[in-house]
C-alpha atoms as a PDB file:
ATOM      1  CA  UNK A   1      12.402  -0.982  17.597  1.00  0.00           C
ATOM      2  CA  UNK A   2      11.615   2.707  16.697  1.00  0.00           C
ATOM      3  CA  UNK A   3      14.493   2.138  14.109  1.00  0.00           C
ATOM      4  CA  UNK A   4      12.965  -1.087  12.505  1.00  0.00           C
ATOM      5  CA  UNK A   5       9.602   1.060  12.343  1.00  0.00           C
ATOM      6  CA  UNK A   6      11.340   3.753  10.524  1.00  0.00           C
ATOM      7  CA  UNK A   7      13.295   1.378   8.268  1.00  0.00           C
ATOM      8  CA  UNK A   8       9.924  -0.132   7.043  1.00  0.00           C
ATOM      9  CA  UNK A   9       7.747   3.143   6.896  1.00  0.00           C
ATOM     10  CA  UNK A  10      10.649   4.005   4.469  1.00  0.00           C
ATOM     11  CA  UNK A  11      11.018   1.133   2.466  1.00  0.00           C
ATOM     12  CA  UNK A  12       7.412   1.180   1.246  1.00  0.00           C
ATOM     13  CA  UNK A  13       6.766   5.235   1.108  1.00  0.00           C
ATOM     14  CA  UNK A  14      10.313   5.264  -0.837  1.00  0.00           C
ATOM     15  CA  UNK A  15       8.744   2.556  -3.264  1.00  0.00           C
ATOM     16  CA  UNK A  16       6.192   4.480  -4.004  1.00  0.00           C
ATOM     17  CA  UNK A  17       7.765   7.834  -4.561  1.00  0.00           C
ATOM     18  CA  UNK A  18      10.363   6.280  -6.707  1.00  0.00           C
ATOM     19  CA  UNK A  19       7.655   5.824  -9.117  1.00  0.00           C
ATOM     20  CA  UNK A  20       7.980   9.725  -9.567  1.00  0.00           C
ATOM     21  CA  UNK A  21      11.373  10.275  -9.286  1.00  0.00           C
ATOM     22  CA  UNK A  22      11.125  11.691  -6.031  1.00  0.00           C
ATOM     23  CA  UNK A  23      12.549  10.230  -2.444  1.00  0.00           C
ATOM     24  CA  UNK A  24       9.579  11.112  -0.498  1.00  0.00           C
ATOM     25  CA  UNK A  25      11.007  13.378   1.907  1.00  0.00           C
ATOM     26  CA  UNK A  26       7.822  15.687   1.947  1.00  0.00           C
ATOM     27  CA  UNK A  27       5.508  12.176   3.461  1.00  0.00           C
ATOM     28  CA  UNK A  28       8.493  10.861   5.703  1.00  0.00           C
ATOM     29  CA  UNK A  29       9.219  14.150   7.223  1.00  0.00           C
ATOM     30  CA  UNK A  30       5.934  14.895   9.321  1.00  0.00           C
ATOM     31  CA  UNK A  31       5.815  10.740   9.795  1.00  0.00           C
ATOM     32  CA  UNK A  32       9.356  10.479  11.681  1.00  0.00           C
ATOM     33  CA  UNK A  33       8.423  13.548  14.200  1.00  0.00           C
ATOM     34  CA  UNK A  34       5.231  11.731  15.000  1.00  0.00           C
ATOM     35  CA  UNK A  35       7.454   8.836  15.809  1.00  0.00           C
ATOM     36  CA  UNK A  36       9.102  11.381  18.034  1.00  0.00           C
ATOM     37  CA  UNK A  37      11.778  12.199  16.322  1.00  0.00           C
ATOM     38  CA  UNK A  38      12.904  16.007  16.605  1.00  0.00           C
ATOM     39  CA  UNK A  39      11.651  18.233  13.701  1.00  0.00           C
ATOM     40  CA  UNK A  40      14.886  19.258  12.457  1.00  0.00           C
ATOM     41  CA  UNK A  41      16.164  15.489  12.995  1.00  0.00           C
ATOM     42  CA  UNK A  42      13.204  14.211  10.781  1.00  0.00           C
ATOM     43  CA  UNK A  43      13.941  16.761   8.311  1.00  0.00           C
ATOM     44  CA  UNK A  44      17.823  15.552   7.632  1.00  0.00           C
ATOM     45  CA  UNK A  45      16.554  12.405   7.856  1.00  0.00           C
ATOM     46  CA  UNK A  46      14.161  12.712   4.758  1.00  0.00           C
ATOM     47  CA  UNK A  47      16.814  14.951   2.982  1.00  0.00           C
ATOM     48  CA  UNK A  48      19.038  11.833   3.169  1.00  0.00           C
ATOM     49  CA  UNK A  49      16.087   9.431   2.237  1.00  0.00           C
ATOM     50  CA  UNK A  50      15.836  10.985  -0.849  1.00  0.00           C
ATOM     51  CA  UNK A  51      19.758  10.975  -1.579  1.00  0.00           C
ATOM     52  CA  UNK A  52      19.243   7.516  -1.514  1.00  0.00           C
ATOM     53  CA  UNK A  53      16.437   6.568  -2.840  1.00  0.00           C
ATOM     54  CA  UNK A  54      17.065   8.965  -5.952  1.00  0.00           C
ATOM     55  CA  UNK A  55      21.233   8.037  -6.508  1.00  0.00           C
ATOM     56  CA  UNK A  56      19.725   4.574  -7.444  1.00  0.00           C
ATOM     57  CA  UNK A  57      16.711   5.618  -9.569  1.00  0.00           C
ATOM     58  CA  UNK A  58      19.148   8.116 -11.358  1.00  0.00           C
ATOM     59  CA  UNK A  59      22.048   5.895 -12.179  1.00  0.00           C
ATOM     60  CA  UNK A  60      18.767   3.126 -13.256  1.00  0.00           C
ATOM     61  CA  UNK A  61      17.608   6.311 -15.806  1.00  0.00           C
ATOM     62  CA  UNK A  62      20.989   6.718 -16.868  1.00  0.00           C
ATOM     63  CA  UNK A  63      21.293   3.425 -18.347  1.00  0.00           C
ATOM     64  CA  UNK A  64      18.101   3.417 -19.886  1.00  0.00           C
ATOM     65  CA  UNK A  65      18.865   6.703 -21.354  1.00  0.00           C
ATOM     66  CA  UNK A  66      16.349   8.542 -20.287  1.00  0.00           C
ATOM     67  CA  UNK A  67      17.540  11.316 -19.220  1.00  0.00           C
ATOM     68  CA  UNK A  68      18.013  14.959 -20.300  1.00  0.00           C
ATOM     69  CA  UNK A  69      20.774  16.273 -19.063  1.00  0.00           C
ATOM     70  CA  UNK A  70      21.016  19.626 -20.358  1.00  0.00           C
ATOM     71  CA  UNK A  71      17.461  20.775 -19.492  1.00  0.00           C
ATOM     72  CA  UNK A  72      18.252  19.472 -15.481  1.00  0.00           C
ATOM     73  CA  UNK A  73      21.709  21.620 -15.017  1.00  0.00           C
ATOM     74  CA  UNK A  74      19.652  24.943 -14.543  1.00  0.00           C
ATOM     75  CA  UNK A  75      17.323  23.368 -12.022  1.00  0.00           C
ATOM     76  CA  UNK A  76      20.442  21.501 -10.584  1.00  0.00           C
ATOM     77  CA  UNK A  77      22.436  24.498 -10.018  1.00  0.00           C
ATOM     78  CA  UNK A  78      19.740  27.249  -8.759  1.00  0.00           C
ATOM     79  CA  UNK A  79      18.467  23.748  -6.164  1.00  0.00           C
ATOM     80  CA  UNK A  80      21.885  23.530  -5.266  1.00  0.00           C
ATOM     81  CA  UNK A  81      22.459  27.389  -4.357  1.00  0.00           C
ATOM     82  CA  UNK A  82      19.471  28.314  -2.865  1.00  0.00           C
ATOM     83  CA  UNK A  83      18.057  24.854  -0.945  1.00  0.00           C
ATOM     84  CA  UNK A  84      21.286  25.246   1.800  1.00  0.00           C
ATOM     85  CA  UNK A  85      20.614  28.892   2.038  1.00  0.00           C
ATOM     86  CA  UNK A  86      16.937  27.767   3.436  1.00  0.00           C
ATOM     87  CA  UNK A  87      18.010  24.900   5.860  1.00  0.00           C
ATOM     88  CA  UNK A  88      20.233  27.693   7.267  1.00  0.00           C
ATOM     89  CA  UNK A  89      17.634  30.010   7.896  1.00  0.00           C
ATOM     90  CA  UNK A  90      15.310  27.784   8.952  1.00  0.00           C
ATOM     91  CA  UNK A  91      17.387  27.555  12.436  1.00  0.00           C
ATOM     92  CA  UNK A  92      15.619  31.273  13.143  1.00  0.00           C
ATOM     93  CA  UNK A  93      12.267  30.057  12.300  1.00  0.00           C
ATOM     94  CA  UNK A  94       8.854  28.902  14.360  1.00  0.00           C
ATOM     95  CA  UNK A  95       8.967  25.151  14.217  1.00  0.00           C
ATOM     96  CA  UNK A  96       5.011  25.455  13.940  1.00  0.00           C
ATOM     97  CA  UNK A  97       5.057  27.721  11.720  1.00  0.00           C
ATOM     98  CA  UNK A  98       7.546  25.613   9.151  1.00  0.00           C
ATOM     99  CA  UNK A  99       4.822  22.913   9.761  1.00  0.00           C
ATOM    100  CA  UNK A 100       2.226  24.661   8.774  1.00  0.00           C
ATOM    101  CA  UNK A 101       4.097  25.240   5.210  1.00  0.00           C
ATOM    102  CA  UNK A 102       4.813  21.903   5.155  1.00  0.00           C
ATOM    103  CA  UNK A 103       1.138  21.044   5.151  1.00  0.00           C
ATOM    104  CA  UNK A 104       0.188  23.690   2.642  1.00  0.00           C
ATOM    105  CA  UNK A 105       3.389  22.814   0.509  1.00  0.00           C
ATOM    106  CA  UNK A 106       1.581  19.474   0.504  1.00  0.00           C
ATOM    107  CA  UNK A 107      -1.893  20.187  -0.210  1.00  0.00           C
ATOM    108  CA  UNK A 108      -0.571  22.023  -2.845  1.00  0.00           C
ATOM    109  CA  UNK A 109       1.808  19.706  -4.660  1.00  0.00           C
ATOM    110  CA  UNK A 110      -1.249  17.212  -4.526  1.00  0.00           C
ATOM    111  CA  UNK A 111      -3.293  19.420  -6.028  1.00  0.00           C
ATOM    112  CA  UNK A 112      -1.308  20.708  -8.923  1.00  0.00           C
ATOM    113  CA  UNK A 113      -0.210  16.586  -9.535  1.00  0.00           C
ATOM    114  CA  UNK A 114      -3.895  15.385 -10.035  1.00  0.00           C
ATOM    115  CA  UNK A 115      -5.371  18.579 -11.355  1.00  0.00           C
ATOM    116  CA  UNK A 116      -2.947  20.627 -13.036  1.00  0.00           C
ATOM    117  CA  UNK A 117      -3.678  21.435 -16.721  1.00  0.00           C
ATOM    118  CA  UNK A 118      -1.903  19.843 -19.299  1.00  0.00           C
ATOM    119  CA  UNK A 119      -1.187  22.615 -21.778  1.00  0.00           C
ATOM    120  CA  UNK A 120       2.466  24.467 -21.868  1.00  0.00           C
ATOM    121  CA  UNK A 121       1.273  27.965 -21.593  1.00  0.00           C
ATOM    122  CA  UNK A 122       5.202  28.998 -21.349  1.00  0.00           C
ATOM    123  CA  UNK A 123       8.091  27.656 -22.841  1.00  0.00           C
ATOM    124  CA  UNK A 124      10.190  26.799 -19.215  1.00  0.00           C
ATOM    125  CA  UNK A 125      12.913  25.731 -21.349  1.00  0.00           C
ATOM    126  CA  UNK A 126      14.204  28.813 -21.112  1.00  0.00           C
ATOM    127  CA  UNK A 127      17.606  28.294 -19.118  1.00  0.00           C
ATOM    128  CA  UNK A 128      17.005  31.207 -17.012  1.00  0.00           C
ATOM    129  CA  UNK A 129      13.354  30.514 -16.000  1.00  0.00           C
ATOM    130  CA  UNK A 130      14.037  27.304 -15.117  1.00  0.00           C
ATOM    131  CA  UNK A 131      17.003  29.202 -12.919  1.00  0.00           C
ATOM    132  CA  UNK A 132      14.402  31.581 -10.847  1.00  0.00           C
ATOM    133  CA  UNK A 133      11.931  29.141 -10.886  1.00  0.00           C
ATOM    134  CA  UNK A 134      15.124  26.198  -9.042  1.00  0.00           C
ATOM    135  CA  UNK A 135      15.905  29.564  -6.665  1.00  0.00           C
ATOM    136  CA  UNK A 136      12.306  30.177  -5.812  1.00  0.00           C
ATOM    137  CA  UNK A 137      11.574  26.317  -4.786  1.00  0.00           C
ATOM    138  CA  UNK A 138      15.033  25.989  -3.255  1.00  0.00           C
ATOM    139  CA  UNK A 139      14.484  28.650  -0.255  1.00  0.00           C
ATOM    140  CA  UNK A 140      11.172  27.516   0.459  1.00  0.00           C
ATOM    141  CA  UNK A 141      12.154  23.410   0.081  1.00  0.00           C
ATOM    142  CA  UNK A 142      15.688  23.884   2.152  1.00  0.00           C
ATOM    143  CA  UNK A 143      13.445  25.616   4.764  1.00  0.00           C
ATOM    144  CA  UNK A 144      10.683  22.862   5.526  1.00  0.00           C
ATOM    145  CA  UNK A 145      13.640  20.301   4.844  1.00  0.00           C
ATOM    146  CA  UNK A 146      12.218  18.736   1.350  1.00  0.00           C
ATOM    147  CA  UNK A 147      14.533  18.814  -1.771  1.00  0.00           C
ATOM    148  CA  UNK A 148      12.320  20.472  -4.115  1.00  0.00           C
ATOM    149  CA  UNK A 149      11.696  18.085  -6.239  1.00  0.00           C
ATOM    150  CA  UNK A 150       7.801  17.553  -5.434  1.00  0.00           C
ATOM    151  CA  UNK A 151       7.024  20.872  -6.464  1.00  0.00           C
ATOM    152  CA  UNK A 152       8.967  21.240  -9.385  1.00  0.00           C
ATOM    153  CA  UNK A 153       7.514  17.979 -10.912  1.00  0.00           C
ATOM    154  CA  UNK A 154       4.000  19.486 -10.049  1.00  0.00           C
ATOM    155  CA  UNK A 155       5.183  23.048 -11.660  1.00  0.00           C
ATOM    156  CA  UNK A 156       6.368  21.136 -14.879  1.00  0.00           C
ATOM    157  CA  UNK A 157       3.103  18.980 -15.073  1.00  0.00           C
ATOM    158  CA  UNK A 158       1.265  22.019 -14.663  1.00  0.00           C
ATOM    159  CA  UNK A 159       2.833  23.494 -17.393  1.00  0.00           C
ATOM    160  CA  UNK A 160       2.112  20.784 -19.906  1.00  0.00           C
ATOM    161  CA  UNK A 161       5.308  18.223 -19.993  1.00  0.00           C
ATOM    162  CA  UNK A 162       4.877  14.379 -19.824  1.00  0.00           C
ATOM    163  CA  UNK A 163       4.946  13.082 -16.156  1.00  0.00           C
ATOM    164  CA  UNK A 164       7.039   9.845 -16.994  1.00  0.00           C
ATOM    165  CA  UNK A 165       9.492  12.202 -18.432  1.00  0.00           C
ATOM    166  CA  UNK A 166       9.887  14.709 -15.977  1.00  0.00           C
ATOM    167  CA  UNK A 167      10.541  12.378 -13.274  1.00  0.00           C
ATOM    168  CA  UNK A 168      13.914  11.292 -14.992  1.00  0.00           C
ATOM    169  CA  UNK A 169      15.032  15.242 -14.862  1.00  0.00           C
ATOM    170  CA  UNK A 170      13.936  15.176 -11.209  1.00  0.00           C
ATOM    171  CA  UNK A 171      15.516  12.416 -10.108  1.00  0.00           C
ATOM    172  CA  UNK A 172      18.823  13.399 -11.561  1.00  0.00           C
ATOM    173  CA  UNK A 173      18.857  16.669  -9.594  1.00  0.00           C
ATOM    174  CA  UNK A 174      17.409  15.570  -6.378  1.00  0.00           C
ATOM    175  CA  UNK A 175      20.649  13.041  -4.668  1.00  0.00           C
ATOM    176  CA  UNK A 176      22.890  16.530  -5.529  1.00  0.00           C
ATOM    177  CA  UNK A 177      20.121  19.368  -4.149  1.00  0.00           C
ATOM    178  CA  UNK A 178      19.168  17.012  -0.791  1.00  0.00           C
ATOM    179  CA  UNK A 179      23.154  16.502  -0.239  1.00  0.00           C
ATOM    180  CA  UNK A 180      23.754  19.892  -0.074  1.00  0.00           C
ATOM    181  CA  UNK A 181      20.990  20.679   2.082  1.00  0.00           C
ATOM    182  CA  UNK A 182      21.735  17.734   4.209  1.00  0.00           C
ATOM    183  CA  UNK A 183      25.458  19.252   4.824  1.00  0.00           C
ATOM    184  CA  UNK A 184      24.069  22.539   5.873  1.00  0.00           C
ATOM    185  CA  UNK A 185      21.028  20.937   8.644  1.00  0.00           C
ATOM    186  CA  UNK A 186      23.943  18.751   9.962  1.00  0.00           C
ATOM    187  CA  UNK A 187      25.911  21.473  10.615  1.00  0.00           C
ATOM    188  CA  UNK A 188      23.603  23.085  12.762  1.00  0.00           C
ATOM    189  CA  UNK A 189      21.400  19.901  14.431  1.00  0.00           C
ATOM    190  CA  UNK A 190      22.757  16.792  16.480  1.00  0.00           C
ATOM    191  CA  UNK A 191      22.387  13.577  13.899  1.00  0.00           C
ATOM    192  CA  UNK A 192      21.441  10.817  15.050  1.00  0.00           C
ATOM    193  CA  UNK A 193      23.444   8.841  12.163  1.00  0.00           C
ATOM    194  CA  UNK A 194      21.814   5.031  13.394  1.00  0.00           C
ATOM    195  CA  UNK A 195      18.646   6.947  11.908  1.00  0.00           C
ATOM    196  CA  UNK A 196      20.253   7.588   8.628  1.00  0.00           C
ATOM    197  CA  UNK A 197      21.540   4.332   8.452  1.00  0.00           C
ATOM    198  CA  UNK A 198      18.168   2.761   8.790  1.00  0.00           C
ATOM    199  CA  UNK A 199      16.557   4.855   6.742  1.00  0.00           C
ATOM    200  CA  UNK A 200      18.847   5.103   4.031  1.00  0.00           C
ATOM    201  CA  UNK A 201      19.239   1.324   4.020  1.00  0.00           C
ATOM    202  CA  UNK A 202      15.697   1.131   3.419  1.00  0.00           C
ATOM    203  CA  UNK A 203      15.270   4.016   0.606  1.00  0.00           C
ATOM    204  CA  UNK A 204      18.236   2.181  -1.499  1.00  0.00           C
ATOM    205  CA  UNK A 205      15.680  -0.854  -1.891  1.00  0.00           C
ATOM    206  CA  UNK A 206      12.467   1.286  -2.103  1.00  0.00           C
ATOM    207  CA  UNK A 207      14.392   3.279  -5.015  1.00  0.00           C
ATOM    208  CA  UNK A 208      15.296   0.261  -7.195  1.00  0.00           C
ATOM    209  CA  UNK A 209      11.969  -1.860  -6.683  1.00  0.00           C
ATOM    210  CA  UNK A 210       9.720   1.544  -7.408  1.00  0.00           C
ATOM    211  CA  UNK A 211      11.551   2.560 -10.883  1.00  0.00           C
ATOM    212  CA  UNK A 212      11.895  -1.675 -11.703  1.00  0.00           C
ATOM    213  CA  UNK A 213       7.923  -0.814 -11.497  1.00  0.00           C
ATOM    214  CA  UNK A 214       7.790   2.129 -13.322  1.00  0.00           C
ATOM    215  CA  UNK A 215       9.352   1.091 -15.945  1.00  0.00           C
ATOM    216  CA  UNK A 216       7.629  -2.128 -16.252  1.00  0.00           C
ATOM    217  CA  UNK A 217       4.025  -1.169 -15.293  1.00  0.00           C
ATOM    218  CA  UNK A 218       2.317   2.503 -14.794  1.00  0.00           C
ATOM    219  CA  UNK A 219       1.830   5.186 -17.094  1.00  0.00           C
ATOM    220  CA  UNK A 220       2.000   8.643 -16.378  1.00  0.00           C
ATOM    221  CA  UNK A 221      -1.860   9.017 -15.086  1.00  0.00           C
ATOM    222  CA  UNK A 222      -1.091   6.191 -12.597  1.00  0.00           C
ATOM    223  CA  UNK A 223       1.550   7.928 -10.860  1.00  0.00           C
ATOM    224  CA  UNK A 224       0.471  11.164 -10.534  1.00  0.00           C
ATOM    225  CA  UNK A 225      -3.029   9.081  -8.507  1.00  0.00           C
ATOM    226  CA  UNK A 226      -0.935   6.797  -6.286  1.00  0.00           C
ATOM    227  CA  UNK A 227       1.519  10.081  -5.133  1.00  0.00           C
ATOM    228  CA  UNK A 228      -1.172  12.780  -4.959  1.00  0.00           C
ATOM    229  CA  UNK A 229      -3.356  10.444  -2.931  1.00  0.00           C
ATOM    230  CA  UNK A 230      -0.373   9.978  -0.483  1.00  0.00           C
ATOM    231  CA  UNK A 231       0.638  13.809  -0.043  1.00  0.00           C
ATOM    232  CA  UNK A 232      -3.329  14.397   0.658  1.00  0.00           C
ATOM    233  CA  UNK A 233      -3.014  11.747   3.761  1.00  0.00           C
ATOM    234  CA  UNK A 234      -0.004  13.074   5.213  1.00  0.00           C
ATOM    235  CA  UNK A 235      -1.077  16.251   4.880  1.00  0.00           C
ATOM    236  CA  UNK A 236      -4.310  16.251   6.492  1.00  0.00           C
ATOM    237  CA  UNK A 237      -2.462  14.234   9.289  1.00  0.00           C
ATOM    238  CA  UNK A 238       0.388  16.768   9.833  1.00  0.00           C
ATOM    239  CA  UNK A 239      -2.592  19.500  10.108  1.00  0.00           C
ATOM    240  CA  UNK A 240      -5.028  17.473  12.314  1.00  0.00           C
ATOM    241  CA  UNK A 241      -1.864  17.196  14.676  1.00  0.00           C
ATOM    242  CA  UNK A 242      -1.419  21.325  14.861  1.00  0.00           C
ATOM    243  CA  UNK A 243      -4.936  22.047  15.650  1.00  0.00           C
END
């Protein structure tokens, strides 16, 4: 039964974040160790939710052509790099205390989605910005078990660019970033692989219904609401639960 719950929980949170090119590790995370699911568990688990979810969204991108290549490959790379390098050290962390930046990673990327300003003050073009800035979110993300792609899209809608087109460049990078990080957390927790299954299962179908409806119904404004409004409730959740 507690698989069924987590297959459904999934199918409609990855729905959702599909519409912004994101699995929605950073909501299913906190959500499967309430189910009871161990932390470290819950965090492959969501790594591998948004391999799913984001493999179909990006080959979906691909053959609509949206997709810019070239500026995702120095966010793709540093992500890659830097997100196993967290999960590892995560092992020698406080499991409350990688809670408690999973709630404030969460608060934040709300808060930079719905009120981040919309002029480019810097031009993040820059290959090797876009480098330190992949590194930076890569050690923090591969720590609380997220792929980084939440707070990148809230970095580059702070700094001006078009939600609807960032999420393309997200999406792209996210299935290679969470793989890599998966590899590492399964190499140092038990996996309970009928869990992946599920979940997985369940992201697939969330994936291709959410960017059917992004591409058919919301604009930019729309999406940053609907996701924002969801990291807020988790959130505030996740932190009522450490008190």
């Amino acid at each position: 039964m507690i698989y069924l719950e987590a297959f459904g929980i999934t199918l409609v949170l990855s729905t959702i974040f599909s519409l912004a090119g994101v699995g929605g590790a950073a909501a299913l995370i906190p959500i499967f160790n309430m189910m009871g699911f161990p932390f470290g568990l819950s965090k492959a688990a969501g790594l591998f939710v948004n391999i799913s979810a984001t493999t179909m969204s990006t080959i979906m991108n691909l053959k609509h052509k949206a997709l810019d290549i070239k500026f995702a490959i120095p966010l793709l790379v540093s992500l890659m790099i830097f997100l196993p390098m967290g999960a590892y050290l995560s092992q020698f962390m406080n499991e409350k205390v990688m809670k408690i930046m999973l709630a404030g990673f969460l608060f934040f990327t709300a808060s930079m989605i719905l009120f981040g300003k919309k002029e480019a003050k810097v031009d993040y073009q820059k290959k090797w910005i876009l480098f330190l800035v992949g590194s930076l979110v890569g050690i923090f993300s591969g720590i609380i078990g997220v792929s980084g792609g939440n707070l990148i899209l809230a970095i580059l809608i702070l700094l001006g660019y078009d939600a609807k087109k960032m999420v393309f460049v997200i999406s792209f990078i996210i299935p290679f970033s969470s793989l890599a990080a998966f590899i590492t957390y399964a190499n140092i927790i038990h996996i309970d692989w009928l869990l992946i299954a599920s979940v997985a299962s369940a992201a697939i179908i969330g994936g291709f219904i959410g960017n059917r409806i992004m591409f058919l119904k919301l604009d930019s404004k729309q999406i940053k609401k609907i996701i924002a409004i969801l990291l807020y409730f988790v959130a505030l959740k996740l932190t009522y639960n450490l008190i």
